[in-house]
C-alpha atoms as a PDB file:
ATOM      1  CA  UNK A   1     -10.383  -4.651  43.238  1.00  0.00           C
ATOM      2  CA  UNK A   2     -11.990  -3.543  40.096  1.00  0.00           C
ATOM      3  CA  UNK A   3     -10.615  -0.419  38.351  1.00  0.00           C
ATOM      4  CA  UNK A   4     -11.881   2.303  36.363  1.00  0.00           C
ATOM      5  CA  UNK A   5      -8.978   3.836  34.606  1.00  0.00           C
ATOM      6  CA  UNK A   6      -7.849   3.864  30.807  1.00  0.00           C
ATOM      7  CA  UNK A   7      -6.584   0.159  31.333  1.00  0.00           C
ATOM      8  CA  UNK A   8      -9.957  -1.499  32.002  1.00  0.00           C
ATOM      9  CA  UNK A   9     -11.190   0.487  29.172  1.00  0.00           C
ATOM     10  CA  UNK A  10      -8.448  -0.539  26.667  1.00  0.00           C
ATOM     11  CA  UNK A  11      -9.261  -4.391  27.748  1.00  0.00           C
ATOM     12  CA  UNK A  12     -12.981  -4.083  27.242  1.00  0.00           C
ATOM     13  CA  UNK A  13     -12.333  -2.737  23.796  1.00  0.00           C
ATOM     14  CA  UNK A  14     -10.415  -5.277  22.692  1.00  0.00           C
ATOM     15  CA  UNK A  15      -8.329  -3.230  20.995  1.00  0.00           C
ATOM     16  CA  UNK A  16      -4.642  -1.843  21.350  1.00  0.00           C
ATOM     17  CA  UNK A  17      -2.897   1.613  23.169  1.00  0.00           C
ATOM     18  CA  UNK A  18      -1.766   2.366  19.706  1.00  0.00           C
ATOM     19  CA  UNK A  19      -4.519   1.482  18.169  1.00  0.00           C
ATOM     20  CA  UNK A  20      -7.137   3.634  20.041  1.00  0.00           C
ATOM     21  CA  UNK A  21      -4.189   6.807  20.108  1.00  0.00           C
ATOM     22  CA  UNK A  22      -4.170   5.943  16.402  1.00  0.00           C
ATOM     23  CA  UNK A  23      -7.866   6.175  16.127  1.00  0.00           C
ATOM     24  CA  UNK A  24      -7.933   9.336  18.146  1.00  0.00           C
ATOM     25  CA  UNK A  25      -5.366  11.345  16.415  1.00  0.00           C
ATOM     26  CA  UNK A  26      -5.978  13.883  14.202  1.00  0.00           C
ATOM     27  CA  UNK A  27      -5.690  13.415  10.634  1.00  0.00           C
ATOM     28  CA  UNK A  28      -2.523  15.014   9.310  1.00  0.00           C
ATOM     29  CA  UNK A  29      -2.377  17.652   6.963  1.00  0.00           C
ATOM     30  CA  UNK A  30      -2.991  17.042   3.332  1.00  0.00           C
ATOM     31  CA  UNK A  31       0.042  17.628   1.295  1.00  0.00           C
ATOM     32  CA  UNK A  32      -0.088  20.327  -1.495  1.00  0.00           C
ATOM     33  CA  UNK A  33       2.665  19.548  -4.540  1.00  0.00           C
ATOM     34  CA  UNK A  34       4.609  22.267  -5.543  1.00  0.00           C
ATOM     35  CA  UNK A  35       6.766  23.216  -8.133  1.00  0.00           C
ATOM     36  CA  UNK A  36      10.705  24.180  -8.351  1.00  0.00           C
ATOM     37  CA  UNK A  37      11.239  28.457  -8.513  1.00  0.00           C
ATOM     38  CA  UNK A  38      12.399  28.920 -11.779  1.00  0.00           C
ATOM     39  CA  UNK A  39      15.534  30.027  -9.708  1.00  0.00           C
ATOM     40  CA  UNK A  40      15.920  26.459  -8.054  1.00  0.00           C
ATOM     41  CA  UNK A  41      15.415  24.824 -11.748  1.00  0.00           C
ATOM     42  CA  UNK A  42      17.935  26.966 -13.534  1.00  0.00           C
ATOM     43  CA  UNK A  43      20.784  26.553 -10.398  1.00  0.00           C
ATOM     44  CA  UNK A  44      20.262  22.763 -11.036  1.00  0.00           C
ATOM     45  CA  UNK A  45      21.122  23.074 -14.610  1.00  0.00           C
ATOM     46  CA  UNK A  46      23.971  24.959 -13.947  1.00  0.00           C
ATOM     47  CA  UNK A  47      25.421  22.391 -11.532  1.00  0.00           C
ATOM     48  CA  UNK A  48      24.756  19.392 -13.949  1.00  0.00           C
ATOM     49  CA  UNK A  49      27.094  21.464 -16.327  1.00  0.00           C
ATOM     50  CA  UNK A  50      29.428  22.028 -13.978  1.00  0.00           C
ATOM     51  CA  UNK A  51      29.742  18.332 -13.178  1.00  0.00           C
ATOM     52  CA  UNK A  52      29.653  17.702 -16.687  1.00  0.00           C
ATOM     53  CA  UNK A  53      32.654  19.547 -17.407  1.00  0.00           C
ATOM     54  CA  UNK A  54      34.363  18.147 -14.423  1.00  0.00           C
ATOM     55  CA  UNK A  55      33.826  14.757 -15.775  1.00  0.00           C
ATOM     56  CA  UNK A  56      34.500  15.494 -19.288  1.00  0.00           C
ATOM     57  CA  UNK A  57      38.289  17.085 -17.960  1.00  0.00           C
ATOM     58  CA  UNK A  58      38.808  13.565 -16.013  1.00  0.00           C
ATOM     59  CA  UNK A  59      39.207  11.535 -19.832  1.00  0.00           C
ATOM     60  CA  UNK A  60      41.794  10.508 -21.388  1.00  0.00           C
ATOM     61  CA  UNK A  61      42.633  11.492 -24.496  1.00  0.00           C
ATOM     62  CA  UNK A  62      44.476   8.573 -26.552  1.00  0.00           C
ATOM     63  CA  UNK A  63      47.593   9.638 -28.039  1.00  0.00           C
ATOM     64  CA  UNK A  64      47.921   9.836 -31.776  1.00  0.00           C
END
């Protein structure tokens, strides 16, 4: 019995499943770069200072 379904056309191909749903997927979307808000940048700032600070209370201080 001979079929005619997606597996006898897969083994004439020679190729793959995931290769031909590979090959027949669409593309995916191209990736535009942005920038940080200026908000976003200067919140970052503020929290490196903050855990600046924190760090800079957690020394010792040698005593004289």
């Amino acid at each position: 019995m001979r079929t005619s379904g997606p597996e006898r056309t897969v083994r004439s191909s020679g190729r793959t499943e995931p290769e031909l749903r590979a090959a027949a997927a669409a593309p995916p979307p191209v990736r535009r770069p942005t920038k940080p808000s200026r908000g976003a940048r200067e919140r970052r700032i503020a929290a490196k200072k903050r855990r600046g600070i924190t760090k800079r209370n957690r020394r010792a201080f040698p005593d004289d």
